[in-house]
N, C-alpha and C. Protein backbone atom coordinates (compact mmCIF):
# COMPACT_ATOMS: atom_id res chain seq x y z
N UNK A 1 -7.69 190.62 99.87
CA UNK A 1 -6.63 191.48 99.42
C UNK A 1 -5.39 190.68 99.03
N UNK A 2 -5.22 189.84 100.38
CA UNK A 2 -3.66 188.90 99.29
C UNK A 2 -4.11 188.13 98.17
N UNK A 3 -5.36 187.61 98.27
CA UNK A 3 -5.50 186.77 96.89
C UNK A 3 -5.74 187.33 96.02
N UNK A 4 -5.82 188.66 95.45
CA UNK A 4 -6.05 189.74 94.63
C UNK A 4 -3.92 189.80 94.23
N UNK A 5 -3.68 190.33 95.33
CA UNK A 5 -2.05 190.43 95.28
C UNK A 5 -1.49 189.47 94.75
N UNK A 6 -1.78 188.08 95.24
CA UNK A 6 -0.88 186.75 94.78
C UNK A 6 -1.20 186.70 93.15
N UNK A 7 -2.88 186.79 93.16
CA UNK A 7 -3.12 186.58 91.00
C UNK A 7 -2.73 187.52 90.33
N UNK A 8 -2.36 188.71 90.86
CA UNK A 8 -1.51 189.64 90.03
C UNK A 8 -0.47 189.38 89.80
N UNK A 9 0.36 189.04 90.65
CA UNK A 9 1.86 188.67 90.19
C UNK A 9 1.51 187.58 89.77
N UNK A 10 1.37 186.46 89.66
CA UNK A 10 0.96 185.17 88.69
C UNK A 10 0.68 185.63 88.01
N UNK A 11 -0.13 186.81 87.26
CA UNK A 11 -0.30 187.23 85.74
C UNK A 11 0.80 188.24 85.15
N UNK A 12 1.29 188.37 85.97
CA UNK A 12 2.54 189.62 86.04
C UNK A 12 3.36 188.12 85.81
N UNK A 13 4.08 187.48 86.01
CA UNK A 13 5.08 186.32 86.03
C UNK A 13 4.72 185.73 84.90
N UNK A 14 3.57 185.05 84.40
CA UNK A 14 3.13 184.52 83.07
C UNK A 14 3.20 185.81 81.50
N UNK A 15 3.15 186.94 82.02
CA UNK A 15 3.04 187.35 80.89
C UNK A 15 4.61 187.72 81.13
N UNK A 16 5.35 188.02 81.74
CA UNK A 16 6.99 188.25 81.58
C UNK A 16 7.37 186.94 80.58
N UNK A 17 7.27 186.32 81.29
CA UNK A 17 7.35 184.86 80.87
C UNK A 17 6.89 184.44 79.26
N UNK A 18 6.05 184.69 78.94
CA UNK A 18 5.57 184.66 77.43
C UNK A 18 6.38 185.35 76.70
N UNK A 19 6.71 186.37 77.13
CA UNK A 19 6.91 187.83 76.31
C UNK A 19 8.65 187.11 76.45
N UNK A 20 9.57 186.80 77.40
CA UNK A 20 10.49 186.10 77.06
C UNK A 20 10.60 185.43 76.17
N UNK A 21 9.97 184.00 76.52
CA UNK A 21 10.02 182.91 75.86
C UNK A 21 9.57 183.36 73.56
N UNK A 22 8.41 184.23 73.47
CA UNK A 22 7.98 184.39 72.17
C UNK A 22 9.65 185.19 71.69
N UNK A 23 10.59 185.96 72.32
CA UNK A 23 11.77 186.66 72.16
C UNK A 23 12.55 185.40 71.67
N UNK A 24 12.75 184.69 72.72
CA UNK A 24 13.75 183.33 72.45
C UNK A 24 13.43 182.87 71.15
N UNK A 25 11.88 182.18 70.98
CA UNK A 25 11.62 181.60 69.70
C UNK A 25 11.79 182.56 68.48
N UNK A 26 11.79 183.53 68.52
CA UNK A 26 11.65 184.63 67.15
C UNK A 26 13.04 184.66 67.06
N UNK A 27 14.60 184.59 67.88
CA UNK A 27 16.04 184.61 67.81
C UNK A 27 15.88 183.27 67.13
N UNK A 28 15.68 182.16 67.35
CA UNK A 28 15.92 180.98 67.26
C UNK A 28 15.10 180.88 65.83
N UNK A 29 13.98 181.22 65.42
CA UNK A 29 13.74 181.26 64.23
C UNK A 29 14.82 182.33 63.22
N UNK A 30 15.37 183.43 63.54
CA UNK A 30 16.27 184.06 62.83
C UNK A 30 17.42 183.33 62.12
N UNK A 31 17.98 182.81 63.31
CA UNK A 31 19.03 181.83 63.21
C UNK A 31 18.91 180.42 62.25
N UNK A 32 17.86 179.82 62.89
CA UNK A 32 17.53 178.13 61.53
C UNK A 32 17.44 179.38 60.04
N UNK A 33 16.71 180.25 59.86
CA UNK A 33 16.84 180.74 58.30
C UNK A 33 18.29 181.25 58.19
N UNK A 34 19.17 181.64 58.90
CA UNK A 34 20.48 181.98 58.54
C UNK A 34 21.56 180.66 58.12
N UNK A 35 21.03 179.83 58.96
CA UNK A 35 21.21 178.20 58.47
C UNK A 35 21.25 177.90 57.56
N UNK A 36 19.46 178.21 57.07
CA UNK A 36 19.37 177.28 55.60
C UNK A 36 20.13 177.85 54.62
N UNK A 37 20.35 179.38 54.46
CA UNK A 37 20.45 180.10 53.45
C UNK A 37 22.01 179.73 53.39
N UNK A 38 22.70 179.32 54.77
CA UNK A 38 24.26 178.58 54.26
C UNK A 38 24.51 177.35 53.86
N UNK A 39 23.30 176.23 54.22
CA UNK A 39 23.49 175.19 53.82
C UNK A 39 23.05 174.96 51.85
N UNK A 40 23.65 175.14 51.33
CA UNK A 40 23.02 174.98 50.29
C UNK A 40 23.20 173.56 48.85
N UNK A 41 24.48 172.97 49.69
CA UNK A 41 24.83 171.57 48.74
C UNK A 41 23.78 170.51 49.58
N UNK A 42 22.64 170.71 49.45
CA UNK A 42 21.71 169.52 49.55
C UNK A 42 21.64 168.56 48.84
N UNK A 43 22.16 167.24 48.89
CA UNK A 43 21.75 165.88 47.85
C UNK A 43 20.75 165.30 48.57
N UNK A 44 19.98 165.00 47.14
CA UNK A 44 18.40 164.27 47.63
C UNK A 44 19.20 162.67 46.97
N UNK A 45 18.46 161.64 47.53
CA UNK A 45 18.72 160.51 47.37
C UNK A 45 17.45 159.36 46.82
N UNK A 46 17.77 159.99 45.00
CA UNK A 46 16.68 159.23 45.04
C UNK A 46 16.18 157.66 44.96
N UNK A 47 15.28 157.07 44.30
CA UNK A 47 14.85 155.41 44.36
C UNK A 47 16.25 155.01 43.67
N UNK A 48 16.68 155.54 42.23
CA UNK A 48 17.53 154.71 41.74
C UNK A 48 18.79 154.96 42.48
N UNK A 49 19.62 155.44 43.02
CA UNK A 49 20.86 155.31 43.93
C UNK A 49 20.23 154.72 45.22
N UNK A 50 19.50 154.63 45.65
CA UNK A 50 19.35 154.30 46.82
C UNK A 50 19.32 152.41 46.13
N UNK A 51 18.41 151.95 45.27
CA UNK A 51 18.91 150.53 44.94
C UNK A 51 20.01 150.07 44.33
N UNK A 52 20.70 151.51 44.00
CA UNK A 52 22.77 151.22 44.00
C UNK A 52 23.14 150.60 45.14
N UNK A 53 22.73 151.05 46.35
CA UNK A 53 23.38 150.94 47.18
C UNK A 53 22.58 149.71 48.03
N UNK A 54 21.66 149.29 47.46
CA UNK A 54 20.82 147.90 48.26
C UNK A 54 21.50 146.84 47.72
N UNK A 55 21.47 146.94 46.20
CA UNK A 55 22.34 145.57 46.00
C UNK A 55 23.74 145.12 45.83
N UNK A 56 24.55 146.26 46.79
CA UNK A 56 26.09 146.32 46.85
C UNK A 56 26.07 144.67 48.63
N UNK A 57 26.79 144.20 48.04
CA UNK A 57 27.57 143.76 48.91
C UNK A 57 27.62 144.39 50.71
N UNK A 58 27.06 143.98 51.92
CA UNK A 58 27.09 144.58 52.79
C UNK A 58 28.68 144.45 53.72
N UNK A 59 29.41 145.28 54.00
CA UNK A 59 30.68 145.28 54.59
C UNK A 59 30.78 144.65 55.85
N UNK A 60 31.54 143.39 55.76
CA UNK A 60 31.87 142.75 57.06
C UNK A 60 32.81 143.13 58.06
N UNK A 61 33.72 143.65 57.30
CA UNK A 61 35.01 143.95 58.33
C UNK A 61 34.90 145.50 57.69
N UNK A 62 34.91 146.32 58.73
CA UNK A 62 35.27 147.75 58.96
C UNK A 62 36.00 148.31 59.77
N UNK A 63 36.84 149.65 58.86
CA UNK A 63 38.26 149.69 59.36
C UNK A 63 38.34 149.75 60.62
N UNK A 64 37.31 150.50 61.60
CA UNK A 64 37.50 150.84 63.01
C UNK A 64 36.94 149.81 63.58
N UNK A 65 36.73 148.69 63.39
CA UNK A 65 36.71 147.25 64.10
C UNK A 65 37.71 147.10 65.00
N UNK A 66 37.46 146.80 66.35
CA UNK A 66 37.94 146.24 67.73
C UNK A 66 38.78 145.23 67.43
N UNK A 67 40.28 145.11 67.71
CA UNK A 67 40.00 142.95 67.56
C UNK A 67 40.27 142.64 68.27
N UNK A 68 39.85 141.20 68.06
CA UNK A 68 39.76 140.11 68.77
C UNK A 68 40.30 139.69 70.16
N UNK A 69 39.52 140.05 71.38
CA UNK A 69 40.38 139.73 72.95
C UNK A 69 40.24 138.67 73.47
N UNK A 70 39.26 137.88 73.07
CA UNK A 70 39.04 136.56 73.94
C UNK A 70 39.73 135.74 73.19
N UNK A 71 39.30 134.34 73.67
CA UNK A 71 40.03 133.54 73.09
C UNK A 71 38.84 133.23 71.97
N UNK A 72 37.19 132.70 72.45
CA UNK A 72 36.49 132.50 71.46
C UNK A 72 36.17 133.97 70.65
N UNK A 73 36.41 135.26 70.63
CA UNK A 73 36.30 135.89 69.59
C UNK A 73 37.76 135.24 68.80
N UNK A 74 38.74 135.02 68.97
CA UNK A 74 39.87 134.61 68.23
C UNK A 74 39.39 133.63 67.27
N UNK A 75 38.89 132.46 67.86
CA UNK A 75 38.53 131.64 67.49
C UNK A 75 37.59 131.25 66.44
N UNK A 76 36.36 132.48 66.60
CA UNK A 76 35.17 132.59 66.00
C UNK A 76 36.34 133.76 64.40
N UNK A 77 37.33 134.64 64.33
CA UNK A 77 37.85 134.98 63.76
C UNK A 77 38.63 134.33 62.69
N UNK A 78 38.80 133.03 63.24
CA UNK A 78 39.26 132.13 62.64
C UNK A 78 38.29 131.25 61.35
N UNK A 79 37.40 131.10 62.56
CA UNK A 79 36.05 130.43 61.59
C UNK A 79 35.60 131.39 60.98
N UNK A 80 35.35 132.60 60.72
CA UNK A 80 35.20 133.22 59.63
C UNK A 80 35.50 132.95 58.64
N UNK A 81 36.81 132.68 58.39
CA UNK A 81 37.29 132.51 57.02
C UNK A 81 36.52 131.37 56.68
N UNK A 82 35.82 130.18 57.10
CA UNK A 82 35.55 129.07 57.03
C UNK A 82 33.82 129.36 56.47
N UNK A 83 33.29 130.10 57.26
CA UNK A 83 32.11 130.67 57.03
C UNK A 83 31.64 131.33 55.89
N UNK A 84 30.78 130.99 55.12
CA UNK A 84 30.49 132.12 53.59
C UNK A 84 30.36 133.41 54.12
N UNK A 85 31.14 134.14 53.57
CA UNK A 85 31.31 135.52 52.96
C UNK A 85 30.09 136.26 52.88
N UNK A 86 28.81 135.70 52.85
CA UNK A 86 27.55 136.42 53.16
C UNK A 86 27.14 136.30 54.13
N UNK A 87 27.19 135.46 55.27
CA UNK A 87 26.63 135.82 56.43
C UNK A 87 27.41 136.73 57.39
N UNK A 88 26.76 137.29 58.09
CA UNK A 88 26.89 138.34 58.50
C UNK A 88 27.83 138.36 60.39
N UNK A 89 28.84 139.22 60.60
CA UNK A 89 29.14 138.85 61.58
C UNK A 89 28.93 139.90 62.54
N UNK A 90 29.92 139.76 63.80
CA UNK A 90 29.55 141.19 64.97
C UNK A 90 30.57 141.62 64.76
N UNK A 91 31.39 142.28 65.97
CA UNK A 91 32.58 142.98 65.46
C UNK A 91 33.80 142.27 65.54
N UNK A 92 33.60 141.42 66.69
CA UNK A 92 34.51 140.40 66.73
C UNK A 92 34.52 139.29 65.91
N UNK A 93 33.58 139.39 65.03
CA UNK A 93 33.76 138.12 64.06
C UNK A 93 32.91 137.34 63.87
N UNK A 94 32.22 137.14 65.49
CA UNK A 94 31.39 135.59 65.20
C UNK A 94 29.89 135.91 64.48
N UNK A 95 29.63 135.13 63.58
CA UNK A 95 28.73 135.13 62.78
C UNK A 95 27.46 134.75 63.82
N UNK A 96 26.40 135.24 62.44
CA UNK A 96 24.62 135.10 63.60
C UNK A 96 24.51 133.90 64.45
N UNK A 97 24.70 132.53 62.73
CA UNK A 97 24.66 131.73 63.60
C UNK A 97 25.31 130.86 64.70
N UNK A 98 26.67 131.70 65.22
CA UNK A 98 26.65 131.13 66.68
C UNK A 98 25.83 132.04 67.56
N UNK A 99 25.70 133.13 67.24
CA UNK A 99 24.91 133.45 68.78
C UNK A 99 23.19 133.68 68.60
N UNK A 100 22.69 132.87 67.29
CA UNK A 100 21.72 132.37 67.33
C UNK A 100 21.93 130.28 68.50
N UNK A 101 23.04 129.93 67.78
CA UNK A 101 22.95 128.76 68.49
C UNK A 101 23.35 128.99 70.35
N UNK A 102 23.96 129.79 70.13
CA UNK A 102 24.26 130.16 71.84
C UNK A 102 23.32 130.32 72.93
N UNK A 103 22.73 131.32 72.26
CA UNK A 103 21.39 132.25 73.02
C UNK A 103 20.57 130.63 73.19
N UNK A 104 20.14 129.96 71.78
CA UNK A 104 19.06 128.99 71.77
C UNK A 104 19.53 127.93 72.65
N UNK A 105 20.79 127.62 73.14
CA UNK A 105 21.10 126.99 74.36
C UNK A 105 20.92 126.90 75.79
N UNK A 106 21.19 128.44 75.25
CA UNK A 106 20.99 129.20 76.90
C UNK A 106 19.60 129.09 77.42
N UNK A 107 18.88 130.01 76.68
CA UNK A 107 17.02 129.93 76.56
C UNK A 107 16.91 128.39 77.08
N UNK A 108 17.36 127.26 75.96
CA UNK A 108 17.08 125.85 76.62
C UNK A 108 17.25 125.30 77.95
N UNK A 109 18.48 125.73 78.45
CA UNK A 109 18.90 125.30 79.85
C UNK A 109 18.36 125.99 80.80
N UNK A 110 17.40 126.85 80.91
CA UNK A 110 16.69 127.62 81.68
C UNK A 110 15.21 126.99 81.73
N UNK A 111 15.06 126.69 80.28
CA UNK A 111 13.38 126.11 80.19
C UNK A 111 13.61 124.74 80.73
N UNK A 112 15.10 123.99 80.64
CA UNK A 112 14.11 122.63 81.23
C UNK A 112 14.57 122.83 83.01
N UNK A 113 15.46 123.87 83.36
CA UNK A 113 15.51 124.08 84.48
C UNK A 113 13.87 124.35 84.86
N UNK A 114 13.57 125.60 84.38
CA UNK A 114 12.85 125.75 85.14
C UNK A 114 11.60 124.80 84.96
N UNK A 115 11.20 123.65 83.96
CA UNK A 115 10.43 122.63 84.19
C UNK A 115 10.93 121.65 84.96
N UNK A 116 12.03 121.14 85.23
CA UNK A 116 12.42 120.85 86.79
C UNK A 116 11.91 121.10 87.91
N UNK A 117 12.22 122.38 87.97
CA UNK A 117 11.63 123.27 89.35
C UNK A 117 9.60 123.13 89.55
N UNK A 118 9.40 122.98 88.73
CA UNK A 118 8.05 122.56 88.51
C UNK A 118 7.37 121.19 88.90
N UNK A 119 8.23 120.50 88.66
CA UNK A 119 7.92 118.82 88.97
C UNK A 119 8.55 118.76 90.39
N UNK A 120 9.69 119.37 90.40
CA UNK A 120 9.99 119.10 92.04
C UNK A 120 9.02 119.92 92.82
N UNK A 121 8.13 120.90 92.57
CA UNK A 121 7.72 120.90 93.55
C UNK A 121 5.97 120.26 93.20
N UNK A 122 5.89 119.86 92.26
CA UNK A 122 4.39 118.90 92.10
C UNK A 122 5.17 117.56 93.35
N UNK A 123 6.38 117.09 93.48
CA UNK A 123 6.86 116.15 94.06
C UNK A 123 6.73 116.13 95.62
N UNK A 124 6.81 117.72 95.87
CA UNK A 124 7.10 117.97 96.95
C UNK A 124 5.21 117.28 97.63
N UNK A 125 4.58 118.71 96.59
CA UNK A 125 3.06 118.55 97.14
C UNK A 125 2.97 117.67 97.02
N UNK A 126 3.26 116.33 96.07
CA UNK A 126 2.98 114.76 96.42
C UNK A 126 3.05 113.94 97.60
N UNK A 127 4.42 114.25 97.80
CA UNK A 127 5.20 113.85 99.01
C UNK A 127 4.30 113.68 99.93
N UNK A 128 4.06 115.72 100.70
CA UNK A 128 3.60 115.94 101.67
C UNK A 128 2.25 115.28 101.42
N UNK A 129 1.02 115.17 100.99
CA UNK A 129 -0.16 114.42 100.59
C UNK A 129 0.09 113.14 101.05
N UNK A 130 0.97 112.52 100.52
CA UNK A 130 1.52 110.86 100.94
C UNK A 130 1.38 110.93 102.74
N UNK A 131 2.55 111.71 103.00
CA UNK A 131 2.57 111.88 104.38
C UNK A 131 1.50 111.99 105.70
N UNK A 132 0.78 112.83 104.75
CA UNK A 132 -0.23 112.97 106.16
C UNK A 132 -1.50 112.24 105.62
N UNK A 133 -1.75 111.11 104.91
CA UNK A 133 -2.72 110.36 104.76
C UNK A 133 -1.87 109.02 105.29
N UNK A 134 -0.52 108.70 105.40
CA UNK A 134 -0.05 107.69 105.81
C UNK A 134 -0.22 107.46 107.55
N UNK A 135 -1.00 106.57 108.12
CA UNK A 135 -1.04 105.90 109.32
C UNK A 135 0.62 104.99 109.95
N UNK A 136 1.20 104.36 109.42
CA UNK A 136 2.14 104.11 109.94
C UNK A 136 3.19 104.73 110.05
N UNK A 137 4.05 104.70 111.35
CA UNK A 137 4.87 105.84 111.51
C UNK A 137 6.67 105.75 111.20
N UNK A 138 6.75 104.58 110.70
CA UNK A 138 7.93 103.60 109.81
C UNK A 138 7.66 103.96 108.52
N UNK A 139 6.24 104.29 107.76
CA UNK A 139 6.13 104.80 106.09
C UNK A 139 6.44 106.44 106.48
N UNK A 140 6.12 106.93 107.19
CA UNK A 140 6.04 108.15 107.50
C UNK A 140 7.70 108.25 107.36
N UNK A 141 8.32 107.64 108.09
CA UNK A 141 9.74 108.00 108.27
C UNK A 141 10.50 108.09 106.66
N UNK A 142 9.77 107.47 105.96
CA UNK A 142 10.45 107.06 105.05
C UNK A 142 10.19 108.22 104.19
N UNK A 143 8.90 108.66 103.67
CA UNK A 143 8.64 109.70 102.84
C UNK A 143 9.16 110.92 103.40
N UNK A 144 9.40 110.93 104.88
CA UNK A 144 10.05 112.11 105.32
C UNK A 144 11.71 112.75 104.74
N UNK A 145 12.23 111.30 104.54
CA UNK A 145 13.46 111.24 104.18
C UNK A 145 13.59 111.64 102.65
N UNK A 146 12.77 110.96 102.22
CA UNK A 146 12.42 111.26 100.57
C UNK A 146 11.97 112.81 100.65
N UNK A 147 10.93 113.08 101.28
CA UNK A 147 10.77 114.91 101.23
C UNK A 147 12.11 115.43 101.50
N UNK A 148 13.18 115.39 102.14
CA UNK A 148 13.84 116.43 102.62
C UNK A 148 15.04 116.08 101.62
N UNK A 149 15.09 114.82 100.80
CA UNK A 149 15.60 114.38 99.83
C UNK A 149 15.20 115.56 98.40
N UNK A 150 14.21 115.55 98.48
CA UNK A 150 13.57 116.59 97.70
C UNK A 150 13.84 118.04 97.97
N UNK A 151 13.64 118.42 99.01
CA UNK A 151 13.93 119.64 99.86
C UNK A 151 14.96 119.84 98.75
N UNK A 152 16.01 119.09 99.42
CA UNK A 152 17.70 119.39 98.81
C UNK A 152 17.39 119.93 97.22
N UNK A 153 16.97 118.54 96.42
CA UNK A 153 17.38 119.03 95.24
C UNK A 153 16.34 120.31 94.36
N UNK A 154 15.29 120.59 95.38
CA UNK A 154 14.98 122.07 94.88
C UNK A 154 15.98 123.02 94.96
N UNK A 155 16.32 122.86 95.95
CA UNK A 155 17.09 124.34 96.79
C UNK A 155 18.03 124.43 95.62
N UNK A 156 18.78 123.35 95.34
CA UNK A 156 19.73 122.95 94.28
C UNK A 156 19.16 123.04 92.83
N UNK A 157 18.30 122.76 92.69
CA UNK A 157 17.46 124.04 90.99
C UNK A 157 17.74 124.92 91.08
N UNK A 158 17.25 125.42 92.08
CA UNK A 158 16.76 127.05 92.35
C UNK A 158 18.23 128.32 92.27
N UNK A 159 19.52 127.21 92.65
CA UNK A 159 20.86 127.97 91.94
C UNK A 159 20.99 127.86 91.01
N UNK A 160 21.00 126.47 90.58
CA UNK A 160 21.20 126.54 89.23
C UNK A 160 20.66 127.00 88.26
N UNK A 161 19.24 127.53 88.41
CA UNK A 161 18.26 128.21 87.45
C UNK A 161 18.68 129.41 87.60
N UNK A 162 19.27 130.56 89.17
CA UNK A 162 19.67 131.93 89.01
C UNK A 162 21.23 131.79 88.21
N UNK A 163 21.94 130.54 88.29
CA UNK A 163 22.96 131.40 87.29
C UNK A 163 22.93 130.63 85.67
N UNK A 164 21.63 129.79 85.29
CA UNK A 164 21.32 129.99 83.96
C UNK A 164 21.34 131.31 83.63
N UNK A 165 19.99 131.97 84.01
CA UNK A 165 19.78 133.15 84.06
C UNK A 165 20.72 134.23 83.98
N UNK A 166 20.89 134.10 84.69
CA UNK A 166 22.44 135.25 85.08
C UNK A 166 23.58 135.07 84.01
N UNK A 167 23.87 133.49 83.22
CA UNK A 167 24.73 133.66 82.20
C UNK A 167 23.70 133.77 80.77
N UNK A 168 22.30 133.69 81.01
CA UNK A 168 21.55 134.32 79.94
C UNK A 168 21.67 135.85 79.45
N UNK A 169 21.49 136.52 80.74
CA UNK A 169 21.93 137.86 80.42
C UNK A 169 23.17 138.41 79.98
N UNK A 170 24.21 137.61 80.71
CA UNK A 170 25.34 138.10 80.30
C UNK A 170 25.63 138.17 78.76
N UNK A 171 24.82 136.78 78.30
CA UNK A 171 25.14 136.09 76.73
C UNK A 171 24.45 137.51 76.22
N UNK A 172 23.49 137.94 76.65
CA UNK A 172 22.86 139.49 75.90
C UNK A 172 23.33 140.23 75.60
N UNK A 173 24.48 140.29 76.75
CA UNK A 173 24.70 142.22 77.22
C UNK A 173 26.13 141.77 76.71
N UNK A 174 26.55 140.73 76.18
CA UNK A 174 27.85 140.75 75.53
C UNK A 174 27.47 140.49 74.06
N UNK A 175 26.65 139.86 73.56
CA UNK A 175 25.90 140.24 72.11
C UNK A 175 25.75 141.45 71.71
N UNK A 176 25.29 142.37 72.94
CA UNK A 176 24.89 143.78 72.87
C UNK A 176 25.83 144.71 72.16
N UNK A 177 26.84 144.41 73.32
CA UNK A 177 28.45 144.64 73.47
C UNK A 177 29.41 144.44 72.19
N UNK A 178 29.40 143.45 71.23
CA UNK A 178 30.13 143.04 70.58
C UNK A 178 29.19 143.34 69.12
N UNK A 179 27.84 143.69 69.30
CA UNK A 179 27.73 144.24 67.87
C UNK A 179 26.63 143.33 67.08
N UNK A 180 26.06 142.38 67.62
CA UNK A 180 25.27 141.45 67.31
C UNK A 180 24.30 141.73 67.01
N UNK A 181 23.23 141.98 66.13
CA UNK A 181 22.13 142.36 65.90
C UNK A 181 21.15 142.18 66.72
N UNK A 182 20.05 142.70 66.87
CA UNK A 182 18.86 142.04 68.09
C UNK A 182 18.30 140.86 67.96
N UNK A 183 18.10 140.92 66.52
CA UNK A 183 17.44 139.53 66.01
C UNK A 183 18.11 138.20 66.07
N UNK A 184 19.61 138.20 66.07
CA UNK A 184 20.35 137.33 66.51
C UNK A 184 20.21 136.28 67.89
N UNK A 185 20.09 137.91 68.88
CA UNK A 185 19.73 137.13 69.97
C UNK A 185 18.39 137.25 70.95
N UNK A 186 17.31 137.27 69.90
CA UNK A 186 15.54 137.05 70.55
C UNK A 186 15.88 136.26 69.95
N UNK A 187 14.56 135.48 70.75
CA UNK A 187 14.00 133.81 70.56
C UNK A 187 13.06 133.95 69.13
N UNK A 188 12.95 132.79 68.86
CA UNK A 188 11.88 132.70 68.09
C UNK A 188 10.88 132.36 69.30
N UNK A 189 9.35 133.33 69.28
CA UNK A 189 8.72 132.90 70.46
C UNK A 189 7.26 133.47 69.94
């Protein structure tokens, strides 16, 4: 008896429900045709204006442009003028190729970090290998010193690789920020 009761109202609730919802869509279709019938200055844009407008000159400086707060957007504002007139800048000014050369710095100081971090620890596993095949306990002392010599300057990658990183992103999210195209700042990869 209740499961008789419960699928009735579930079909009682679905068909309210339809019978709403088909109301909503049939208003909402009324309305887009009351739309169209006001919109009526439609311009189509065809092939030949549209290659009017491909081989115009693309606008570097636009009126609602930000300026310049840092010192290197100042700077990079400066070198504009220095820069041909066709390459392309962000909003602050600086053209692709600095934050093509930026980014490709950044990317660099991370890759040979983190091939660093790689050899120090092939060094480490060397080390330790050395160690426990060595019988004398005067060589032992010595590679011990050299391991923890090592120790150190991992630990000491391993910052310096989180704030490569960390000023990698930033270099992004201020590319992002300032208007830089994407392609500017991906790798070639």
């Amino acid at each position: 008896m209740r499961i008789m009761a419960t699928i009735f109202q579930t079909a009682l609730l679905l068909t309210l429900a339809s019978a709403a919802y088909s109301q909503s869509l049939g208003d909402l279709a009324k309305k887009e045709s009351e739309r169209r019938k006001e919109v009526k200055d439609e311009k189509v844009i065809t092939d030949e204006e549209a290659a009017k407008y491909r081989s115009g000159p693309v606008p570097t400086n636009l009126p609602d442009q930000p300026a310049a707060k840092s010192e290197t957007g100042s700077k990079a504002v400066a070198g504009k003028e220095k820069n041909a007139s066709d390459e392309p800048v962000d909003f602050e000014g600086r053209p692709e190729s600095y934050w093509r050369k930026v980014m490709g710095e950044a990317r660099q100081k991370v890759k040979d970090l983190e091939k660093q971090s790689t050899e120090l620890t092939l060094k480490v596993n060397n080390l330790q290998n050395d160690f426990y095949r060595e019988d004398s306990g005067f060589k032992r002392e010595d590679i011990q010193r050299e391991l923890q010599k090592t120790y150190y300057e991992q630990d000491k990658n391993k910052e310096e690789l989180t704030k490569a990183k960390d000023a990698l992103q930033d270099l992004e999210k201020e590319g992002r920020k300032s208007g830089a195209l994407p392609g500017w700042l991906a790798g070639k990869e």
